[in-house]
PDB file of N, CA and C in Angstrom:
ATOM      1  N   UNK A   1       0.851  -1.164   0.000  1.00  0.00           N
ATOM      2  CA  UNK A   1       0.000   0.000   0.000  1.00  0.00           C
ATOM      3  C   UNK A   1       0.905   1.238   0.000  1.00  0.00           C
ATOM      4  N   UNK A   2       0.712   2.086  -0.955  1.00  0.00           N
ATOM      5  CA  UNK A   2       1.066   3.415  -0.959  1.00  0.00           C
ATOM      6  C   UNK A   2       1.107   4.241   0.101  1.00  0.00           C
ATOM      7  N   UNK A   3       2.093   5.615   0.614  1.00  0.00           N
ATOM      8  CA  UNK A   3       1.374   6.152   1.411  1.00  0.00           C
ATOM      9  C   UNK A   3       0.103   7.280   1.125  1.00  0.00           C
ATOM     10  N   UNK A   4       0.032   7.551  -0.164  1.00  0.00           N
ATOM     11  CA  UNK A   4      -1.334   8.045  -0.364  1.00  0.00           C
ATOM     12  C   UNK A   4      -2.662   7.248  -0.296  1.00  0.00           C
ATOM     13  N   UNK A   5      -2.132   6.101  -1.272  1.00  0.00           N
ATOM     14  CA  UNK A   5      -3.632   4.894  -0.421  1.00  0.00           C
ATOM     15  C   UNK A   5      -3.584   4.802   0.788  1.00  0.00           C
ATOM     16  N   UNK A   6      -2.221   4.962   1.720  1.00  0.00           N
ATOM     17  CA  UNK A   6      -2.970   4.364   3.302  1.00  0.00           C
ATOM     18  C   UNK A   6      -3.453   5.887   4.000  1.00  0.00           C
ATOM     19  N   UNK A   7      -3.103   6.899   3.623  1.00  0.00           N
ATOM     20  CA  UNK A   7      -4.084   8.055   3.893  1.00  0.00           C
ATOM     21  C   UNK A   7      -5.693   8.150   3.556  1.00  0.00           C
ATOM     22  N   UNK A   8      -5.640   7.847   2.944  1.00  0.00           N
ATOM     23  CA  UNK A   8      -6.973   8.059   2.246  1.00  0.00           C
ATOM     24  C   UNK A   8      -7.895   6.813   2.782  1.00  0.00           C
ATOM     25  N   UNK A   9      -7.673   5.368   3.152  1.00  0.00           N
ATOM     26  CA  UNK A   9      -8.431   4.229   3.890  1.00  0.00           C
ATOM     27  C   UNK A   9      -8.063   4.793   4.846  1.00  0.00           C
ATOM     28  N   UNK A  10      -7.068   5.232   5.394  1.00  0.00           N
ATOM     29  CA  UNK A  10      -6.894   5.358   7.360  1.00  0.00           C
ATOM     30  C   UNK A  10      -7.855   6.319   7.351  1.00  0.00           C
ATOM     31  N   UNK A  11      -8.019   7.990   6.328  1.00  0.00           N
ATOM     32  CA  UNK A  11      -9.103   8.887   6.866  1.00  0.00           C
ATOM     33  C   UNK A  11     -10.047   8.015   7.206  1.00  0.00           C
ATOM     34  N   UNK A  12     -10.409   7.186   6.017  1.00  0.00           N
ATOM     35  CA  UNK A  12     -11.719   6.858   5.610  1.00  0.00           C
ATOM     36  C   UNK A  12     -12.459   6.490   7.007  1.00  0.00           C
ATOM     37  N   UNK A  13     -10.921   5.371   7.977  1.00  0.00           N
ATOM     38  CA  UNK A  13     -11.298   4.654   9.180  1.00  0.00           C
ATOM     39  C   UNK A  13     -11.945   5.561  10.058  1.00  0.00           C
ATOM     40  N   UNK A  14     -11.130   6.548   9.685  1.00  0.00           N
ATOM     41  CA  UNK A  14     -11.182   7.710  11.425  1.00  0.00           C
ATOM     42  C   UNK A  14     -12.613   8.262  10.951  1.00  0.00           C
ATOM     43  N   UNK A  15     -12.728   8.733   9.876  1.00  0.00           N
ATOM     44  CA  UNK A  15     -14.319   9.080   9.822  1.00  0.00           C
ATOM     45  C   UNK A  15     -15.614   8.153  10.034  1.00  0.00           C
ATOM     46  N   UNK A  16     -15.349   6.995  10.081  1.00  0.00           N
ATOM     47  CA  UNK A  16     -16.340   5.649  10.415  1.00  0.00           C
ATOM     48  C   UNK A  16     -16.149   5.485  11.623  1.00  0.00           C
ATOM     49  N   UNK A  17     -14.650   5.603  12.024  1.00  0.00           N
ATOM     50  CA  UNK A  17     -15.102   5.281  13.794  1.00  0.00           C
ATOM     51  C   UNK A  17     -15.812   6.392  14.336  1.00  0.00           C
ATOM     52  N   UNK A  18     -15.588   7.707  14.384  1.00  0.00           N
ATOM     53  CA  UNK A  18     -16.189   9.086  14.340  1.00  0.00           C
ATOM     54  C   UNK A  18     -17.846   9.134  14.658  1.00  0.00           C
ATOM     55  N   UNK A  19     -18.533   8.350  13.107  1.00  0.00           N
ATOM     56  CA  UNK A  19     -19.778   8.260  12.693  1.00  0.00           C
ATOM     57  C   UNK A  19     -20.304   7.331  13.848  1.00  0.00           C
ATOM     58  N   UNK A  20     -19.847   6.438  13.904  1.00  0.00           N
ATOM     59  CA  UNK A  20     -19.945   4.992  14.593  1.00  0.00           C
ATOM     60  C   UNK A  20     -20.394   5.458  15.964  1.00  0.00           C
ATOM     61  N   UNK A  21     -19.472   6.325  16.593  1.00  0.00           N
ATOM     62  CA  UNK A  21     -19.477   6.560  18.279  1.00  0.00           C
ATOM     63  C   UNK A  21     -20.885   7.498  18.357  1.00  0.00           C
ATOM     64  N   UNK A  22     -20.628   8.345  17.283  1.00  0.00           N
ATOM     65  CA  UNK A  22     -21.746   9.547  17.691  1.00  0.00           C
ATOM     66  C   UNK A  22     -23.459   8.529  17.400  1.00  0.00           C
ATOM     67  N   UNK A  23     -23.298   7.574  16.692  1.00  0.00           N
ATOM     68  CA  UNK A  23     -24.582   7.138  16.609  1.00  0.00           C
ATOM     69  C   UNK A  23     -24.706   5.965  17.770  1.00  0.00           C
ATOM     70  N   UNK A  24     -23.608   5.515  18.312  1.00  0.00           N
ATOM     71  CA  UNK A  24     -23.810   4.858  19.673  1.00  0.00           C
ATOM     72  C   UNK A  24     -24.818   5.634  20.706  1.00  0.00           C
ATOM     73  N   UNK A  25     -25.092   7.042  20.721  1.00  0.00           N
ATOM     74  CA  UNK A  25     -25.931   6.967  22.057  1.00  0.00           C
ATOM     75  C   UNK A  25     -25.070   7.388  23.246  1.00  0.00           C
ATOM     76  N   UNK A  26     -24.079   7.503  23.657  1.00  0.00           N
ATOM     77  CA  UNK A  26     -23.443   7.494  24.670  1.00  0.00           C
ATOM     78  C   UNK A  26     -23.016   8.679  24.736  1.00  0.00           C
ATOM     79  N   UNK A  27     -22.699   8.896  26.315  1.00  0.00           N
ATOM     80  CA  UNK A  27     -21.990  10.215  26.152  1.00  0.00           C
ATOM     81  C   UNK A  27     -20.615  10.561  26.413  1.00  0.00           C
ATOM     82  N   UNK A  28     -19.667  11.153  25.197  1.00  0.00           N
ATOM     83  CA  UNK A  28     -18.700  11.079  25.184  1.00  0.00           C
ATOM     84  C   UNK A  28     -18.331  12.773  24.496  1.00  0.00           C
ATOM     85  N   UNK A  29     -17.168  13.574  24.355  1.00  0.00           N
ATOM     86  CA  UNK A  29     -16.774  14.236  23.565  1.00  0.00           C
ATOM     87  C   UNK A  29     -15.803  13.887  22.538  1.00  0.00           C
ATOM     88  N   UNK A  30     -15.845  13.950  21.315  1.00  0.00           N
ATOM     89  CA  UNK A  30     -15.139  13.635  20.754  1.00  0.00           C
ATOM     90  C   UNK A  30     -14.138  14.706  19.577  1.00  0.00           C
ATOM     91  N   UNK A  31     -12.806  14.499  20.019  1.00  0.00           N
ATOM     92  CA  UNK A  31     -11.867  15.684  19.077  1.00  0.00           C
ATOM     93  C   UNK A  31     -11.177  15.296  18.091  1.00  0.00           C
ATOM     94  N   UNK A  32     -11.627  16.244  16.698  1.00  0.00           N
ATOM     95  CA  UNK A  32     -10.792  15.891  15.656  1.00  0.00           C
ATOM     96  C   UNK A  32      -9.498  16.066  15.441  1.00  0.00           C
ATOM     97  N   UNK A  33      -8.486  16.027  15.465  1.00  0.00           N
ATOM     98  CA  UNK A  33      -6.796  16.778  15.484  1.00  0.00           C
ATOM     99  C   UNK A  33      -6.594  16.381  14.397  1.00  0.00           C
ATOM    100  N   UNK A  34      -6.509  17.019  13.079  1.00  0.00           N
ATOM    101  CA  UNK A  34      -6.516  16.522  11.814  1.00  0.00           C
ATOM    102  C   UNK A  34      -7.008  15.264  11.561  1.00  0.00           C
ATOM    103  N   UNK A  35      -6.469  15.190  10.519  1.00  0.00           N
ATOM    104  CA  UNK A  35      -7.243  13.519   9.401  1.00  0.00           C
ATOM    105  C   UNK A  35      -6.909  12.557  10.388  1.00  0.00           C
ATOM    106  N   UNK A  36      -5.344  12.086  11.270  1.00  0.00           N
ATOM    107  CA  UNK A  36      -5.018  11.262  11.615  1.00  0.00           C
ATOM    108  C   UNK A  36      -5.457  10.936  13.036  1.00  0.00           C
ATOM    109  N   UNK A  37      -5.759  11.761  13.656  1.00  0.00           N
ATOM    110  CA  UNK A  37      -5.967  11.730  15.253  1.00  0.00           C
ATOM    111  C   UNK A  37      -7.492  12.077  15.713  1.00  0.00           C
ATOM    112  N   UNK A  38      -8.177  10.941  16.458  1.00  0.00           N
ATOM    113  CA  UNK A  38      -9.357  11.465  17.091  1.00  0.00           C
ATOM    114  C   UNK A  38      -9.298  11.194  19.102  1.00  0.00           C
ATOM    115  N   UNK A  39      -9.659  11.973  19.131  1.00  0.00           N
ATOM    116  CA  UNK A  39      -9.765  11.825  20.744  1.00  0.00           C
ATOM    117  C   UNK A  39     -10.854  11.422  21.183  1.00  0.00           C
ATOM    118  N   UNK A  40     -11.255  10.430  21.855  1.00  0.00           N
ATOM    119  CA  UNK A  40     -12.609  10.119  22.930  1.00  0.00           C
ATOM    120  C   UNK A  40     -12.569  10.416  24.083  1.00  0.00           C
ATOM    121  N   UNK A  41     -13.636  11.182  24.601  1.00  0.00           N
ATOM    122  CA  UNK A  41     -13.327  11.664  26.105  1.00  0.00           C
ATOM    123  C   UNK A  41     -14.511  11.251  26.887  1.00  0.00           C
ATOM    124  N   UNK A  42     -14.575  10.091  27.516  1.00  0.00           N
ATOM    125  CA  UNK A  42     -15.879   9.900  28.287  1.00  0.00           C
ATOM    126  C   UNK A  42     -16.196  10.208  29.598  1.00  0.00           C
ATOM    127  N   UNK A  43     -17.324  10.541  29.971  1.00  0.00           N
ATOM    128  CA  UNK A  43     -18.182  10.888  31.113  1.00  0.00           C
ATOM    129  C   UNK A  43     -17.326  11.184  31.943  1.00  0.00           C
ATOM    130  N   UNK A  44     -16.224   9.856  32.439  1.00  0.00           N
ATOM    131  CA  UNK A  44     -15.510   9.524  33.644  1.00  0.00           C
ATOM    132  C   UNK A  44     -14.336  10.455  33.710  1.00  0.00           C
ATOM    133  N   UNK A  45     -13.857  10.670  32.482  1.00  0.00           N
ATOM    134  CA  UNK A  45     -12.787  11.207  32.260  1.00  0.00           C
ATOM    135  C   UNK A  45     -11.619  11.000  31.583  1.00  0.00           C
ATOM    136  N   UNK A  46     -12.010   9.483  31.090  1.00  0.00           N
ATOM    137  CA  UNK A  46     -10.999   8.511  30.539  1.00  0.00           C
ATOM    138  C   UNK A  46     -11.117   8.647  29.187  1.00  0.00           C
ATOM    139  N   UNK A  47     -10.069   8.068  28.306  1.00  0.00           N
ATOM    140  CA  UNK A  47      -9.709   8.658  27.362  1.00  0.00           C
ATOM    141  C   UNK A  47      -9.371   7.810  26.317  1.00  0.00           C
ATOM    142  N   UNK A  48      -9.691   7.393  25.216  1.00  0.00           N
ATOM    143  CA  UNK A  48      -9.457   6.081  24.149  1.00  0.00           C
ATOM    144  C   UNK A  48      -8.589   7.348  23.013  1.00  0.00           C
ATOM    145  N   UNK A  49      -7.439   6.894  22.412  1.00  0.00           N
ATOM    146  CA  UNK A  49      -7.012   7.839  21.292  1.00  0.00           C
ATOM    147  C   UNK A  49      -6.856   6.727  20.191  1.00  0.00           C
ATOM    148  N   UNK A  50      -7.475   7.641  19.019  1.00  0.00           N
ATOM    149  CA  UNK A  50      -6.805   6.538  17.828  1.00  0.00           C
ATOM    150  C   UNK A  50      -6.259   7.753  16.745  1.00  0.00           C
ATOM    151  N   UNK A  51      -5.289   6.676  16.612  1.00  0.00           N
ATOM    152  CA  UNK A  51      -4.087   7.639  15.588  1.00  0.00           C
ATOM    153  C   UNK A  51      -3.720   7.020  14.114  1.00  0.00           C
ATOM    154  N   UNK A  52      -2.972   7.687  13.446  1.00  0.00           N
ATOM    155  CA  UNK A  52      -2.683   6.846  12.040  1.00  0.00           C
ATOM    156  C   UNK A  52      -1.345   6.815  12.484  1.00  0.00           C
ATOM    157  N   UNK A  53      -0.364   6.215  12.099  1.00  0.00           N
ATOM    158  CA  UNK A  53       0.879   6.032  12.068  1.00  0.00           C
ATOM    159  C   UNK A  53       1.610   5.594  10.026  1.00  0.00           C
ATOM    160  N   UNK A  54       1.589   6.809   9.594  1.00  0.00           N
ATOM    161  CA  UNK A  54       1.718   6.452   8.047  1.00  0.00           C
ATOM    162  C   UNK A  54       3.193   5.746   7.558  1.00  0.00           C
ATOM    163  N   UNK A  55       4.025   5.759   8.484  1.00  0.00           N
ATOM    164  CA  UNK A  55       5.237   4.811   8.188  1.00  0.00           C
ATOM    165  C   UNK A  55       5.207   3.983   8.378  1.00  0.00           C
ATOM    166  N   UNK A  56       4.034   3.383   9.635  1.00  0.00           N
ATOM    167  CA  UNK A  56       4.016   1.633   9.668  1.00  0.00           C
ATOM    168  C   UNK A  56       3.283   0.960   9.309  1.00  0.00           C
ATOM    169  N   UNK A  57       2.064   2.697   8.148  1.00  0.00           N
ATOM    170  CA  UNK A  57       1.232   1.793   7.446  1.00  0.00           C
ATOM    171  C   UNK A  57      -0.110   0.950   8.604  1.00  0.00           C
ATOM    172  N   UNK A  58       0.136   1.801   9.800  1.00  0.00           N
ATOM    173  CA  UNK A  58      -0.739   1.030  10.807  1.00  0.00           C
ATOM    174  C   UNK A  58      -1.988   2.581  11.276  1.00  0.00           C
ATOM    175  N   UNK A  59      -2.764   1.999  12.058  1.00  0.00           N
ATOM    176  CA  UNK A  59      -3.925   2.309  13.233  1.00  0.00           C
ATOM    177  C   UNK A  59      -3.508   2.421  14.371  1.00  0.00           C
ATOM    178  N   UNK A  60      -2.937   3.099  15.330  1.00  0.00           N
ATOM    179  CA  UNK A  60      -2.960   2.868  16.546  1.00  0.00           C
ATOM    180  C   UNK A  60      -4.118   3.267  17.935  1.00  0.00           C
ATOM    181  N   UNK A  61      -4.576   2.491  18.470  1.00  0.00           N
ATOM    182  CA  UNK A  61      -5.469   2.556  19.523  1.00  0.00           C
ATOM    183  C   UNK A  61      -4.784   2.603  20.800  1.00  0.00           C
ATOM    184  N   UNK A  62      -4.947   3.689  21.486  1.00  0.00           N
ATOM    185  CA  UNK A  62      -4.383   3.934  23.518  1.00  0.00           C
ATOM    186  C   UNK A  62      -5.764   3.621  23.941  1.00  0.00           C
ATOM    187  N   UNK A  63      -5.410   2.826  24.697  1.00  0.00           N
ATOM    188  CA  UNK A  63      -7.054   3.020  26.410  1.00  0.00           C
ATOM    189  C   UNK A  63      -6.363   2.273  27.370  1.00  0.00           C
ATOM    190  N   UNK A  64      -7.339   2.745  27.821  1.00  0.00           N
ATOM    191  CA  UNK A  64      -7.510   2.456  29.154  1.00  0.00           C
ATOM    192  C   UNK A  64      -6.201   0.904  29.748  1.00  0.00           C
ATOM    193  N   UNK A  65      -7.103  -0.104  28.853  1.00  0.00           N
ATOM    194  CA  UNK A  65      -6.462  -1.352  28.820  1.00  0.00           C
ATOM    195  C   UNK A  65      -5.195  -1.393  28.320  1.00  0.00           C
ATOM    196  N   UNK A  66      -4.633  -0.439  27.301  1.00  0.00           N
ATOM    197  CA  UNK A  66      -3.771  -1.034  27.038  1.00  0.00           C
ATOM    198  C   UNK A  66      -3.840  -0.112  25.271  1.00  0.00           C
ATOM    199  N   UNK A  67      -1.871  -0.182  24.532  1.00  0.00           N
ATOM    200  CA  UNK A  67      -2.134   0.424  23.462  1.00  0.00           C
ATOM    201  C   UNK A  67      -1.858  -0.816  22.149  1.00  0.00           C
ATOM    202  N   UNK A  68      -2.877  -0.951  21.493  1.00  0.00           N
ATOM    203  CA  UNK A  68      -3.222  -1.608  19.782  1.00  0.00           C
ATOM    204  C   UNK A  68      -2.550  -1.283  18.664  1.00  0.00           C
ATOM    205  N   UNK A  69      -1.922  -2.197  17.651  1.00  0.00           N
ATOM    206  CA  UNK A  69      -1.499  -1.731  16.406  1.00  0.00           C
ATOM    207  C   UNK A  69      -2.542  -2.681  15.590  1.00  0.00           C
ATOM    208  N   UNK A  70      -2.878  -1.655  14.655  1.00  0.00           N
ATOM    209  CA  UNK A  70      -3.412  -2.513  13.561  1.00  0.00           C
ATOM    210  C   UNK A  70      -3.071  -2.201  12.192  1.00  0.00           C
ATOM    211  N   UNK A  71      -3.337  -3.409  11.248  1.00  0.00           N
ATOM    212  CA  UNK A  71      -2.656  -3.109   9.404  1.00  0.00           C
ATOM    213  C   UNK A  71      -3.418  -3.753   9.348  1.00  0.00           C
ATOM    214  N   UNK A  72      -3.482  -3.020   7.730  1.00  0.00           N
ATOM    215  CA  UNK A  72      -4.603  -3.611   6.817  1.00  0.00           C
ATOM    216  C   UNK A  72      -4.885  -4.905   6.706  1.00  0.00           C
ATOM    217  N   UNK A  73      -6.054  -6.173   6.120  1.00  0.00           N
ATOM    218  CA  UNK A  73      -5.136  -7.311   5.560  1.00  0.00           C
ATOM    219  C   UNK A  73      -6.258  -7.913   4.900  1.00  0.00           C
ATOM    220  N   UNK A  74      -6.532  -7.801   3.823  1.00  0.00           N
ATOM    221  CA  UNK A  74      -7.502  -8.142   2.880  1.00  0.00           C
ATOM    222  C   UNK A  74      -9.185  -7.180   3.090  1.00  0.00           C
ATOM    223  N   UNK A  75      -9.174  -5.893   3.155  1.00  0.00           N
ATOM    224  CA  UNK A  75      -9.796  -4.970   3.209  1.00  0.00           C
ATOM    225  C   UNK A  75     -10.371  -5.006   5.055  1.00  0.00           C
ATOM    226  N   UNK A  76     -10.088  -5.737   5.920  1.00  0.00           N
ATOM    227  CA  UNK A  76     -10.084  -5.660   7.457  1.00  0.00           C
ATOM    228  C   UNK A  76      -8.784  -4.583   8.140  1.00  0.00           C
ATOM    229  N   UNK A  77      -9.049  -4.142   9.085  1.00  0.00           N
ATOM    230  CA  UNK A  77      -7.904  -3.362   9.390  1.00  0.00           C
ATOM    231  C   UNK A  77      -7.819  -4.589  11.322  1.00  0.00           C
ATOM    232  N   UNK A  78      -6.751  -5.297  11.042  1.00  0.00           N
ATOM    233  CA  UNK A  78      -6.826  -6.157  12.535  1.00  0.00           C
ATOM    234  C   UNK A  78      -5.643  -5.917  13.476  1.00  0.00           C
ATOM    235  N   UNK A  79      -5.636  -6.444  14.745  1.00  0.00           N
ATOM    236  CA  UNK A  79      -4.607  -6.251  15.739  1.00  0.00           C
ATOM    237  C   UNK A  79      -3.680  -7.072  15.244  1.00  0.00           C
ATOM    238  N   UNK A  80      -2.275  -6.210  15.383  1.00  0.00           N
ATOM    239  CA  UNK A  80      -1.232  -7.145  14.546  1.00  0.00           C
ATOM    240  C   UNK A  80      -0.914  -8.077  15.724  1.00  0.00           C
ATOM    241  N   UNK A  81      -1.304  -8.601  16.980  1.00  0.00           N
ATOM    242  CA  UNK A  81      -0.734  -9.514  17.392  1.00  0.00           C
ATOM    243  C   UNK A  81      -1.965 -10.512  17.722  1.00  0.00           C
ATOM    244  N   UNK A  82      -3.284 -10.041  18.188  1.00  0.00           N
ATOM    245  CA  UNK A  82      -4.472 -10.757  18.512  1.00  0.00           C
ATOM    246  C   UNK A  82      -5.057 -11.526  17.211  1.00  0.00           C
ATOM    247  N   UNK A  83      -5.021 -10.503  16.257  1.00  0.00           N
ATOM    248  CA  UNK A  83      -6.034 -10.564  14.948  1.00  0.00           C
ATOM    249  C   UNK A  83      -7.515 -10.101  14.757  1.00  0.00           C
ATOM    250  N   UNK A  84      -7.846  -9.221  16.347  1.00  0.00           N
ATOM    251  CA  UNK A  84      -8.905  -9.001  16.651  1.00  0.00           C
ATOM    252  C   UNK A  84      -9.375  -7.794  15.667  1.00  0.00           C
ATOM    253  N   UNK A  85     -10.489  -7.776  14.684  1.00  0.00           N
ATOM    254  CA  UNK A  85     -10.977  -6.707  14.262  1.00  0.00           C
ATOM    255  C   UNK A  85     -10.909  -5.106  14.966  1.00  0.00           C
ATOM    256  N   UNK A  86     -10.576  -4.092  14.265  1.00  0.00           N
ATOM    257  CA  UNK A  86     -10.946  -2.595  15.137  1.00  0.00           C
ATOM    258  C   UNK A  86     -12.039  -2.612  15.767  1.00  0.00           C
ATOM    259  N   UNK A  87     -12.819  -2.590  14.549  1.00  0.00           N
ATOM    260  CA  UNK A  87     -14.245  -2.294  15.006  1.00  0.00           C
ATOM    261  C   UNK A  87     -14.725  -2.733  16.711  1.00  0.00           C
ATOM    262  N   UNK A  88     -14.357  -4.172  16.575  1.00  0.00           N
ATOM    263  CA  UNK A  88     -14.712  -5.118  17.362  1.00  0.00           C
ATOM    264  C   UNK A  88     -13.891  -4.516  19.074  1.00  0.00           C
ATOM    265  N   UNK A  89     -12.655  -4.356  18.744  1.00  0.00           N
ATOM    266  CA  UNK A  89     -11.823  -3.425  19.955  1.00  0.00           C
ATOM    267  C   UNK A  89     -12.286  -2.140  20.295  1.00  0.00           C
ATOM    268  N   UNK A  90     -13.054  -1.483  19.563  1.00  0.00           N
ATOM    269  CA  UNK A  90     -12.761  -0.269  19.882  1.00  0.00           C
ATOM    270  C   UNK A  90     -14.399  -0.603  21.059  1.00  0.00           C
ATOM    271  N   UNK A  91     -15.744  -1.452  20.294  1.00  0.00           N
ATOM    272  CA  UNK A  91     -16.610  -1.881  20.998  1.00  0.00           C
ATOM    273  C   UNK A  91     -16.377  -2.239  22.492  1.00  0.00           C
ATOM    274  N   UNK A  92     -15.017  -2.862  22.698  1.00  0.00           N
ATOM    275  CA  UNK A  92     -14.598  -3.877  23.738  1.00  0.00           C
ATOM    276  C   UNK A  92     -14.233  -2.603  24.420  1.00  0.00           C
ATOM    277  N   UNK A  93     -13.268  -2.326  24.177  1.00  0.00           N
ATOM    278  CA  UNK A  93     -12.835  -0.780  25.191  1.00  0.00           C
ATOM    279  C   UNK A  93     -13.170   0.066  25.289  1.00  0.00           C
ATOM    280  N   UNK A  94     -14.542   0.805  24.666  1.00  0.00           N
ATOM    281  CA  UNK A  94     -15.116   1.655  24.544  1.00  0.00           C
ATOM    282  C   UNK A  94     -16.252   1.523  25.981  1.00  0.00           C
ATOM    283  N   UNK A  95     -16.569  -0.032  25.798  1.00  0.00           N
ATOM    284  CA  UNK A  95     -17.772  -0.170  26.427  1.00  0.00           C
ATOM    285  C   UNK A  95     -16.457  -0.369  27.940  1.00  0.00           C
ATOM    286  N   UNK A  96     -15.392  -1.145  28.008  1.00  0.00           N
ATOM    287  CA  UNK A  96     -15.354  -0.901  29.416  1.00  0.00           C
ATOM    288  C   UNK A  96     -15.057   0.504  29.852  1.00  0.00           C
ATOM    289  N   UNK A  97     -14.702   1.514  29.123  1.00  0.00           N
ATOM    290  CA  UNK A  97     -14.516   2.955  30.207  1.00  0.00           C
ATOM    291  C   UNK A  97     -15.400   3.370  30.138  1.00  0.00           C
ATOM    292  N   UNK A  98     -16.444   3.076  29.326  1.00  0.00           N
ATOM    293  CA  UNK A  98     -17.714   3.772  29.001  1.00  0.00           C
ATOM    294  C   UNK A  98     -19.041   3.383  30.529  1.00  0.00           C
ATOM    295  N   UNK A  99     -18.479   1.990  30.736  1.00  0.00           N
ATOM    296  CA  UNK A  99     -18.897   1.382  32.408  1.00  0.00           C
ATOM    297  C   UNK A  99     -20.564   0.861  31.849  1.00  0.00           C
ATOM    298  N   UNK A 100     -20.911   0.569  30.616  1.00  0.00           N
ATOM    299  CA  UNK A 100     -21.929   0.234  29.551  1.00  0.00           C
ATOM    300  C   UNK A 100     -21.834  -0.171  28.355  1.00  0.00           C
ATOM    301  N   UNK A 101     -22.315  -1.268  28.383  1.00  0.00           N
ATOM    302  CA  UNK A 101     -22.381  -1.159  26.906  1.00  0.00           C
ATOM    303  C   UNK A 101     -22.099  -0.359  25.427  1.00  0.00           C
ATOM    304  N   UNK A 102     -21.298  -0.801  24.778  1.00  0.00           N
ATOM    305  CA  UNK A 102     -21.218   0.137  23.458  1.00  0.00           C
ATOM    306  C   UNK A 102     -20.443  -0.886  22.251  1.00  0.00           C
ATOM    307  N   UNK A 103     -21.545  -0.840  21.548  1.00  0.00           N
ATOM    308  CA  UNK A 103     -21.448  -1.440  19.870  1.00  0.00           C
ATOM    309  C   UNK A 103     -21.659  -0.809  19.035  1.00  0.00           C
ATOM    310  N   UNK A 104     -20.123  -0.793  18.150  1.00  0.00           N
ATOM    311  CA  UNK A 104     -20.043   0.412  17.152  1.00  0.00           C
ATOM    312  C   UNK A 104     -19.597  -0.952  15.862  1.00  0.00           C
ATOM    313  N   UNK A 105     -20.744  -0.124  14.544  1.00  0.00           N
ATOM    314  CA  UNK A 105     -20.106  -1.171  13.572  1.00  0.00           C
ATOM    315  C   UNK A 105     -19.261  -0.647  12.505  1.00  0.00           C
TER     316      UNK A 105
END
């Protein structure tokens, strides 16, 4: 992958996770810091960041639990060591600082 193709799928990500949270229902603030960086800030105070990293060609996720790399791999973007889908992580850690439920697709 190019680094103009992985700009352009990584926006694509950050604007779907973006869409995703705000139609969850929950209450959170959420900050754009350009194309690559979004901030989640929930209720409690706690804080999920996801970033692009364009040299490793990766996703990176910070929380609470712990920080995620993910790369592309046949149009999925997964944890390079679990294999666990984003989507599916960001659900998992979202919902524990969130102290509720939260499914984002």
């Amino acid at each position: 992958m190019t680094e103009t193709e992985f700009a352009t799928r990584s926006v694509g990500v950050i604007d779907h996770i973006e869409e995703s949270l705000e139609a969850a229902g929950i209450d959170i603030d959420l900050e754009r810091k350009g194309d690559g960086l979004l901030e989640i800030e929930f209720e409690n105070g706690s804080k999920i960041i996801v970033n692009t990293q364009a040299p490793m060609r990766q996703i990176w996720v910070a929380a609470k639990s712990g920080g995620f790399h993910f790369a592309e791999s046949a149009g999925q973007w997964l944890d390079t060591r679990t294999s666990e889908a984003l989507m599916i992580l960001l659900s998992r850690v979202a919902s524990e600082q969130a102290g509720s439920p939260v499914r984002l697709t």
